[in-house]
N, C-alpha and C. Protein backbone atom coordinates (compact mmCIF):
# COMPACT_ATOMS: atom_id res chain seq x y z
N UNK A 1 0.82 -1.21 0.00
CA UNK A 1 0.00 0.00 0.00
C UNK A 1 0.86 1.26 0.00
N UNK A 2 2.02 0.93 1.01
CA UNK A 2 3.13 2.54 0.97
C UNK A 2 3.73 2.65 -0.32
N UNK A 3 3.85 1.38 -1.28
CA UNK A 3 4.03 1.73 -2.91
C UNK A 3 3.40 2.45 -3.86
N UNK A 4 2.17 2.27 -3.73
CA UNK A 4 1.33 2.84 -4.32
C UNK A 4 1.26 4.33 -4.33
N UNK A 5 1.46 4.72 -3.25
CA UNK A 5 1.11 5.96 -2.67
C UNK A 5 2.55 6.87 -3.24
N UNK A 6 3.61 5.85 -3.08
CA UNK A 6 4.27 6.93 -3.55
C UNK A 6 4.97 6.59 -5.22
N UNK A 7 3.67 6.80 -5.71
CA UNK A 7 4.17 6.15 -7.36
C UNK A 7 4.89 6.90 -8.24
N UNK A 8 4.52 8.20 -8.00
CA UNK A 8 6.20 9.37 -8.56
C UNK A 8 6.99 9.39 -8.56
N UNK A 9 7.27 8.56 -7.32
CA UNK A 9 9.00 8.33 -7.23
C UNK A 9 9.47 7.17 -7.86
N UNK A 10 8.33 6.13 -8.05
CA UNK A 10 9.02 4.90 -8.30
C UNK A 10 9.10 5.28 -9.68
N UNK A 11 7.75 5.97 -10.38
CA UNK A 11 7.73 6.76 -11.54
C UNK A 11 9.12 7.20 -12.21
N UNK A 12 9.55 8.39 -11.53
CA UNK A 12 10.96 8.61 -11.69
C UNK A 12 12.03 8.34 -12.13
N UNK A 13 12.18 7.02 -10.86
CA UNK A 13 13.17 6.13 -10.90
C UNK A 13 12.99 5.17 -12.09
N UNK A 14 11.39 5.35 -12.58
CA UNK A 14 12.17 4.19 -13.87
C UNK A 14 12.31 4.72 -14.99
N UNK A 15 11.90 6.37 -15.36
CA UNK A 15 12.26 7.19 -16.22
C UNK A 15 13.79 7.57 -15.86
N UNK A 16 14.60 7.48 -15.25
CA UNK A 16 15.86 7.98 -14.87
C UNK A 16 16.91 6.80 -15.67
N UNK A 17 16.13 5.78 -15.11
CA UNK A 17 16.70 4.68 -15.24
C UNK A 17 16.51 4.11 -17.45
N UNK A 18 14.98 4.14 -17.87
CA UNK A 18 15.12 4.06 -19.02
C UNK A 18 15.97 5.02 -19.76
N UNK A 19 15.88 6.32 -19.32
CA UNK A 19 16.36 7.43 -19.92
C UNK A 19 18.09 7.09 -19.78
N UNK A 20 18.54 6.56 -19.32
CA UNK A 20 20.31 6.09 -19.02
C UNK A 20 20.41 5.26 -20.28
N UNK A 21 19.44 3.76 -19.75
CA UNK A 21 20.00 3.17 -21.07
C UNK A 21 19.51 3.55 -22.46
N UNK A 22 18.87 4.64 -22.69
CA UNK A 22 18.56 4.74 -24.10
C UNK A 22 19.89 6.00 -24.39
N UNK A 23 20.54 6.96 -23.17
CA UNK A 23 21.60 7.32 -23.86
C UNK A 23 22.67 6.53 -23.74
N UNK A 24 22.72 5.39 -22.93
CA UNK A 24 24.17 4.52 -23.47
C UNK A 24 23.79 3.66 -24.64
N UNK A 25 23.10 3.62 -25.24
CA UNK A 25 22.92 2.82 -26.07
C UNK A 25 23.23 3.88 -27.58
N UNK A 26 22.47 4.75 -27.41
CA UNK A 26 22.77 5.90 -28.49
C UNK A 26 24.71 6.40 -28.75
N UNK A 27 25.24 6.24 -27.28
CA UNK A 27 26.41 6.63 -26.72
C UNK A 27 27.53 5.37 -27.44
N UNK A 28 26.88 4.19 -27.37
CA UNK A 28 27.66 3.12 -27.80
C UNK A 28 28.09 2.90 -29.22
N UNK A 29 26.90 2.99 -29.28
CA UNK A 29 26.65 2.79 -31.03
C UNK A 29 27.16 3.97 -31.38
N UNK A 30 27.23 4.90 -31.27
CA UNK A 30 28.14 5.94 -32.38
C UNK A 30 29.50 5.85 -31.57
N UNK A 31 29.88 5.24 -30.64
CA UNK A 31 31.48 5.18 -30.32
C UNK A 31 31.76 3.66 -31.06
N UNK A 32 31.13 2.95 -31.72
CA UNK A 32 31.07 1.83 -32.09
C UNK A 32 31.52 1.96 -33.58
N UNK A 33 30.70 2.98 -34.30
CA UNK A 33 30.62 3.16 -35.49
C UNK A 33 32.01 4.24 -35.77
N UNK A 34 32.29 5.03 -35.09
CA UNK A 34 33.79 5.58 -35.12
C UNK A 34 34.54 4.79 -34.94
N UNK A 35 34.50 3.45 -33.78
CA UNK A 35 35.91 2.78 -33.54
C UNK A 35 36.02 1.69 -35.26
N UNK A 36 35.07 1.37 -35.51
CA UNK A 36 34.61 0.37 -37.10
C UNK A 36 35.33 1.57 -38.04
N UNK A 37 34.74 2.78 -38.04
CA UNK A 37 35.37 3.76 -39.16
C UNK A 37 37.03 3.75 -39.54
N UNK A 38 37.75 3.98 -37.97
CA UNK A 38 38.98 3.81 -37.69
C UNK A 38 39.62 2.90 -37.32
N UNK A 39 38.93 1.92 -37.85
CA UNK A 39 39.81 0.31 -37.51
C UNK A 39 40.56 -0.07 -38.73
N UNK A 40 39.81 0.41 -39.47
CA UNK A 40 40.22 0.11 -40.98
C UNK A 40 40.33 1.05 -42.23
N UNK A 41 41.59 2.08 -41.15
CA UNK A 41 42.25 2.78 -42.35
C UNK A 41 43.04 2.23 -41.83
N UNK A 42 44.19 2.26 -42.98
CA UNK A 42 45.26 1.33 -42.76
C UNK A 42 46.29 2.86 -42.41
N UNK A 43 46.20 3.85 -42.42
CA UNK A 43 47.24 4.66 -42.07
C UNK A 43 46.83 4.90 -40.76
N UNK A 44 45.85 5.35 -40.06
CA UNK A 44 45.45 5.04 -38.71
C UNK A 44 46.11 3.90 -37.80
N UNK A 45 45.68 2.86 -38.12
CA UNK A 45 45.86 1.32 -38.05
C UNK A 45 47.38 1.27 -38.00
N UNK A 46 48.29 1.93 -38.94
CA UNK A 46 49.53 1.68 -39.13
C UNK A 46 50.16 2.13 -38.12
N UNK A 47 49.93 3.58 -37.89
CA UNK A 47 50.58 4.59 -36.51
C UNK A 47 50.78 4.18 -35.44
N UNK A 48 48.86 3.48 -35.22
CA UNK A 48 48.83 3.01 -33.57
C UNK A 48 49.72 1.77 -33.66
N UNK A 49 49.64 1.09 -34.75
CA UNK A 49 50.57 -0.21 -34.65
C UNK A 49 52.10 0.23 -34.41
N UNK A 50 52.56 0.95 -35.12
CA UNK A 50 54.14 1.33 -34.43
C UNK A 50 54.27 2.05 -33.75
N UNK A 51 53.07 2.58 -33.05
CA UNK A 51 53.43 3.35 -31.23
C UNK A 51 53.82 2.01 -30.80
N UNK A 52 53.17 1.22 -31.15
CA UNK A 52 53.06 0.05 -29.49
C UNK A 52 53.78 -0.98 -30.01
N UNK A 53 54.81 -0.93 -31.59
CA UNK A 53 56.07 -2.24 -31.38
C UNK A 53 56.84 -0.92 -31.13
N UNK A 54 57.24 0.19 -31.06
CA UNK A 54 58.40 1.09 -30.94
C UNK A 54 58.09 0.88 -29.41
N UNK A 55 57.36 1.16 -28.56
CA UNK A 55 57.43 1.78 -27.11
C UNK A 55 57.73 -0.27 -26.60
N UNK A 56 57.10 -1.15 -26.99
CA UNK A 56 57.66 -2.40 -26.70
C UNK A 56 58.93 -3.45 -27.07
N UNK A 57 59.47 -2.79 -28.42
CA UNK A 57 60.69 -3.25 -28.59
C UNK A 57 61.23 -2.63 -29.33
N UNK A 58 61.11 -1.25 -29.05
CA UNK A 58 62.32 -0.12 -29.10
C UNK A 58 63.19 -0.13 -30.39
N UNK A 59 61.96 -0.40 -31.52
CA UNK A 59 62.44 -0.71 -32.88
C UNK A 59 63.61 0.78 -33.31
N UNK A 60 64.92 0.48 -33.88
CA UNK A 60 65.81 0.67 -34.58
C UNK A 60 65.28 1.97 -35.55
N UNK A 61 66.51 2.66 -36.23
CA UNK A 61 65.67 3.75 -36.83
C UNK A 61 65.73 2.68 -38.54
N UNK A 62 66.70 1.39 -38.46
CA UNK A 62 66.56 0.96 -39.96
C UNK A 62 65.17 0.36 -39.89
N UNK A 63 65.02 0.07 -38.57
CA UNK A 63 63.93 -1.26 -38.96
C UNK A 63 62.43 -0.40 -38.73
N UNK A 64 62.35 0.97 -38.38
CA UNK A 64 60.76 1.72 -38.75
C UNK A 64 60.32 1.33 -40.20
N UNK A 65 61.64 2.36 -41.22
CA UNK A 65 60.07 2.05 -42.31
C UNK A 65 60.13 0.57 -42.88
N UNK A 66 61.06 -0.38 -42.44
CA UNK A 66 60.67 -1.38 -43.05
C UNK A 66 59.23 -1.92 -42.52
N UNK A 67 59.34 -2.36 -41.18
CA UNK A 67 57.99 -2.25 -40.47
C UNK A 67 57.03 -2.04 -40.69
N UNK A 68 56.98 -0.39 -40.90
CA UNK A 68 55.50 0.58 -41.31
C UNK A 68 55.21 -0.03 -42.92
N UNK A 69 56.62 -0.33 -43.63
CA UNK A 69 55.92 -0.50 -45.18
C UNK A 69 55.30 -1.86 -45.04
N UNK A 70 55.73 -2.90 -44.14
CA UNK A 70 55.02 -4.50 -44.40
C UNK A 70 53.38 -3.78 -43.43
N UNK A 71 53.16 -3.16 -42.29
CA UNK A 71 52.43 -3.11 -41.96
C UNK A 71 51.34 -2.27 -42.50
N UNK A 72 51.74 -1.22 -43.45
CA UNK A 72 51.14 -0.61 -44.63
C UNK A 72 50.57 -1.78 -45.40
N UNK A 73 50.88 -2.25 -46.16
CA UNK A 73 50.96 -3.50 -46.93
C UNK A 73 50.06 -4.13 -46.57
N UNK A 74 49.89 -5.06 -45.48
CA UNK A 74 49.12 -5.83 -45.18
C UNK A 74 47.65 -5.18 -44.66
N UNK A 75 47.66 -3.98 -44.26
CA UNK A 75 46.95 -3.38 -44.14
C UNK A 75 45.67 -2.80 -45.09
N UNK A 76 46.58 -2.61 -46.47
CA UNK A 76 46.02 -2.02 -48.00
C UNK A 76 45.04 -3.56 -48.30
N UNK A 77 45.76 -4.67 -48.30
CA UNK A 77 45.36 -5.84 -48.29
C UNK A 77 44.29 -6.24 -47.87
N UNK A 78 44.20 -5.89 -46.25
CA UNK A 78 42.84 -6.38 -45.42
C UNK A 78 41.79 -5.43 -46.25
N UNK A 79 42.29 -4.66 -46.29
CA UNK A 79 41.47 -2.87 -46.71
C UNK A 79 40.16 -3.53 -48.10
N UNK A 80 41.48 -4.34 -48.95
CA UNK A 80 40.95 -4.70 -50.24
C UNK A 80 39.87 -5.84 -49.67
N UNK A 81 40.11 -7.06 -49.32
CA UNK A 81 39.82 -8.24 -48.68
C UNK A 81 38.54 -7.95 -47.94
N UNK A 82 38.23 -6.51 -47.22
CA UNK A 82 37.29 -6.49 -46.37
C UNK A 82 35.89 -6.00 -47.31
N UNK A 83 36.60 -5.07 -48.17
CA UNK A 83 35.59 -4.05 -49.18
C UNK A 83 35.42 -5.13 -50.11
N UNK A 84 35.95 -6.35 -50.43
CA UNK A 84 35.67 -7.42 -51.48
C UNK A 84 34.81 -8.23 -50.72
N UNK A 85 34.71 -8.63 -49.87
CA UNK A 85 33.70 -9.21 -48.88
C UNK A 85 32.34 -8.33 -48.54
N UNK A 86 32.22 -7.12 -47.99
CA UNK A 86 31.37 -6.48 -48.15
C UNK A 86 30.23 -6.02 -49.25
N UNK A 87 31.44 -5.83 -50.54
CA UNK A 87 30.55 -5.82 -51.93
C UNK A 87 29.84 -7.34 -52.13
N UNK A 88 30.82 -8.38 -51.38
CA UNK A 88 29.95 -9.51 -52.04
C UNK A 88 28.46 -9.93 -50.72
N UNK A 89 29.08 -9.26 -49.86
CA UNK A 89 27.71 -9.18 -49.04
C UNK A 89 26.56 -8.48 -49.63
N UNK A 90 26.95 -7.13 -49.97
CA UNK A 90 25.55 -6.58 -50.24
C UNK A 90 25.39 -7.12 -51.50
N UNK A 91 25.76 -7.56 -52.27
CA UNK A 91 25.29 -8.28 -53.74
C UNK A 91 24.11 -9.46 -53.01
N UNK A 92 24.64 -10.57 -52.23
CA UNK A 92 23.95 -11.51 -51.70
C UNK A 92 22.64 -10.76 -50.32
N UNK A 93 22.61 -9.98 -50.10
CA UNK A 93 21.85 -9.06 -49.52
C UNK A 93 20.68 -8.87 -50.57
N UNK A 94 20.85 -8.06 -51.40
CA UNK A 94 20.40 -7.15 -52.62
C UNK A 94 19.71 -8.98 -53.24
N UNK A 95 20.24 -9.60 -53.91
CA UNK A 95 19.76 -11.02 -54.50
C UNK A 95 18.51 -11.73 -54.16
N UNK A 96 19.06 -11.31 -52.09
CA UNK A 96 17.55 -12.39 -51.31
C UNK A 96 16.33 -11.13 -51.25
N UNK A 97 16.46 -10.01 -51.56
CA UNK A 97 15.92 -8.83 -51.74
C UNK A 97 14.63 -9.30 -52.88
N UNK A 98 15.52 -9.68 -54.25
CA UNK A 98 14.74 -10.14 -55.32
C UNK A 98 13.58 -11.39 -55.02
N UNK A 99 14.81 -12.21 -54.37
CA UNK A 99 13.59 -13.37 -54.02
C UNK A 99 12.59 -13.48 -53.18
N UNK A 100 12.97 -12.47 -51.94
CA UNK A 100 11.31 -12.02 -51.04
C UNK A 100 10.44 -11.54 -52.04
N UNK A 101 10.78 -10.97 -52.75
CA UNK A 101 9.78 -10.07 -53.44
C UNK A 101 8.75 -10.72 -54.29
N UNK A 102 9.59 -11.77 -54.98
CA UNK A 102 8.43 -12.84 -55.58
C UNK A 102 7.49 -13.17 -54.83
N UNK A 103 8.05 -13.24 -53.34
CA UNK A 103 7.10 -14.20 -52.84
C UNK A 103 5.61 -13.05 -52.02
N UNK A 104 5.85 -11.87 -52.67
CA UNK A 104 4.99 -10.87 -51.44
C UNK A 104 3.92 -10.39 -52.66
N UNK A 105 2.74 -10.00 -52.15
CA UNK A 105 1.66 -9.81 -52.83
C UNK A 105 2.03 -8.04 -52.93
N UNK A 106 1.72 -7.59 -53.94
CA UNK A 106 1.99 -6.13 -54.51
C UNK A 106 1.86 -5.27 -53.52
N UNK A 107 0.70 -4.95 -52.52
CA UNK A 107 1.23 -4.61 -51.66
C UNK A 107 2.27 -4.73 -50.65
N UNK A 108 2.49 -5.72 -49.85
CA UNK A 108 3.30 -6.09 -49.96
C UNK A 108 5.01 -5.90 -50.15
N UNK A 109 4.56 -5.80 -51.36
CA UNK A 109 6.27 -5.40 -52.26
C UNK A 109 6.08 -3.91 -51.94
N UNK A 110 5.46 -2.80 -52.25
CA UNK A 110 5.73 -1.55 -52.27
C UNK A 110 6.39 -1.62 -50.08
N UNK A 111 5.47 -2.11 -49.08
CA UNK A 111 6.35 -1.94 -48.16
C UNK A 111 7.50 -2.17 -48.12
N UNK A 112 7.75 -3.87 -48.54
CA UNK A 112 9.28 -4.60 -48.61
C UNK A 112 10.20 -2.82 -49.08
N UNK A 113 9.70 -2.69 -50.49
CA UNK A 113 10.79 -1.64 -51.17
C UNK A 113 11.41 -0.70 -50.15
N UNK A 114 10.08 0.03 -49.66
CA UNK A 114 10.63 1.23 -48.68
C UNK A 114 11.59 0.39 -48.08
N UNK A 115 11.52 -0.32 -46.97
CA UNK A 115 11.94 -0.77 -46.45
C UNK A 115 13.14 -1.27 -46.48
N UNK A 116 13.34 -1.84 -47.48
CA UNK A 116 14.91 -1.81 -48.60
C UNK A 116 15.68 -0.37 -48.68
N UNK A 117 15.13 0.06 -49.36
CA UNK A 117 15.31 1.02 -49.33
C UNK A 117 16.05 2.07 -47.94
N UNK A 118 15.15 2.26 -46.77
CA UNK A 118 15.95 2.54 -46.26
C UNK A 118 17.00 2.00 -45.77
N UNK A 119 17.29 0.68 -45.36
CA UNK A 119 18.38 0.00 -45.32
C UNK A 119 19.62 0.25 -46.44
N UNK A 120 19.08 0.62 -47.38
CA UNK A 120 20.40 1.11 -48.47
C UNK A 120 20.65 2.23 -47.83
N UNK A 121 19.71 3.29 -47.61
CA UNK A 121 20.19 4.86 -46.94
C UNK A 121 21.17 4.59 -45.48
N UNK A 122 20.51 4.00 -44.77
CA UNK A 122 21.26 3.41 -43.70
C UNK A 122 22.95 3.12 -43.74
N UNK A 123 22.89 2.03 -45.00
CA UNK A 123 24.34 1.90 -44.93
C UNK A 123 24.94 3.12 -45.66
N UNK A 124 24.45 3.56 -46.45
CA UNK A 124 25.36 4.07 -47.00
C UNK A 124 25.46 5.63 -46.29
N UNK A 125 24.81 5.82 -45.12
CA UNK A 125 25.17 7.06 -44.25
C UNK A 125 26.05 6.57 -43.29
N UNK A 126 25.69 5.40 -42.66
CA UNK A 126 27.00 4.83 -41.77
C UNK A 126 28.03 4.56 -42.21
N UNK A 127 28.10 3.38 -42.89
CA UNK A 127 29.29 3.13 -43.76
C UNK A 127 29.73 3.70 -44.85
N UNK A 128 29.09 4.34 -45.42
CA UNK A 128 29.73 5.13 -46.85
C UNK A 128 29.52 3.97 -48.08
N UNK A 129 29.39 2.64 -47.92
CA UNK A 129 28.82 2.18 -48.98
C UNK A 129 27.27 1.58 -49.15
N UNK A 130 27.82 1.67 -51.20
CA UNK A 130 26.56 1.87 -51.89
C UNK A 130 26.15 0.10 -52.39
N UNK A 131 25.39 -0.23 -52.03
CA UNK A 131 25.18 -1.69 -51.98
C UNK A 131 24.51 -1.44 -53.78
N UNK A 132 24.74 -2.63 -54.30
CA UNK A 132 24.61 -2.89 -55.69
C UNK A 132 23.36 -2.83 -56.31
N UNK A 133 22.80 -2.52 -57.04
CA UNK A 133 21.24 -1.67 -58.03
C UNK A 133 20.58 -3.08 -58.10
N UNK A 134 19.35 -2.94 -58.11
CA UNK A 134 18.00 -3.96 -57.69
C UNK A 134 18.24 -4.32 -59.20
């Protein structure tokens, strides 16, 4: 009965409380989508990588750019490897796209589209890519 009575507070407390996790969640996801942005430039990627073999084994001034150029290198590599995987994602994305669509009655399909649709806007405001034409 003393719950009841004081339901503003409990009120409160669970607006205080939803209101937290909807900004850590907002908070995450865009520290998420910057750390993804900057994981994979490879000149980024390269720097932090020879702060931390220079400050741990006090690499030589011959052996920097050899270093930075293999770790350049392999880097350009993943770079290629990741964006060749991705294009072949959204191709196979975009494909099962076609085949829902057979299966949806015309109405239907005009939702599916939007809906597609924004998922193309989506990525290509987060990620910067343009997934492959219907």
């Amino acid at each position: 009965m003393n719950l009841l009575k004081q339901w503003k507070v409990v009120f409160v407390i669970i607006l205080v409380f939803a209101a937290g996790a909807v900004t850590g969640s907002v908070g995450t996801l865009g520290y998420l989508k910057l750390k993804f942005a900057h994981g994979f430039n490879s000149e980024i990627k390269t720097a932090r990588e020879m702060q931390e073999l220079q400050k741990e084994l006090n690499l030589t001034a011959e052996q920097q750019p050899k270093i930075r150029a293999i770790l350049l290198d392999t880097g350009h590599k993943f770079e290629h490897s990741f964006g060749q995987a991705m294009r072949e994602s959204g191709t196979n994305t975009v494909e099962s796209w076609k085949l829902i669509e057979k299966e949806l009655t015309p109405d239907q399909r005009v939702i599916f589209q939007r809906r597609c649709q924004k998922y193309r806007d989506d990525i290509k405001k987060s990620f910067k890519i343009e997934l492959p034409p219907e």
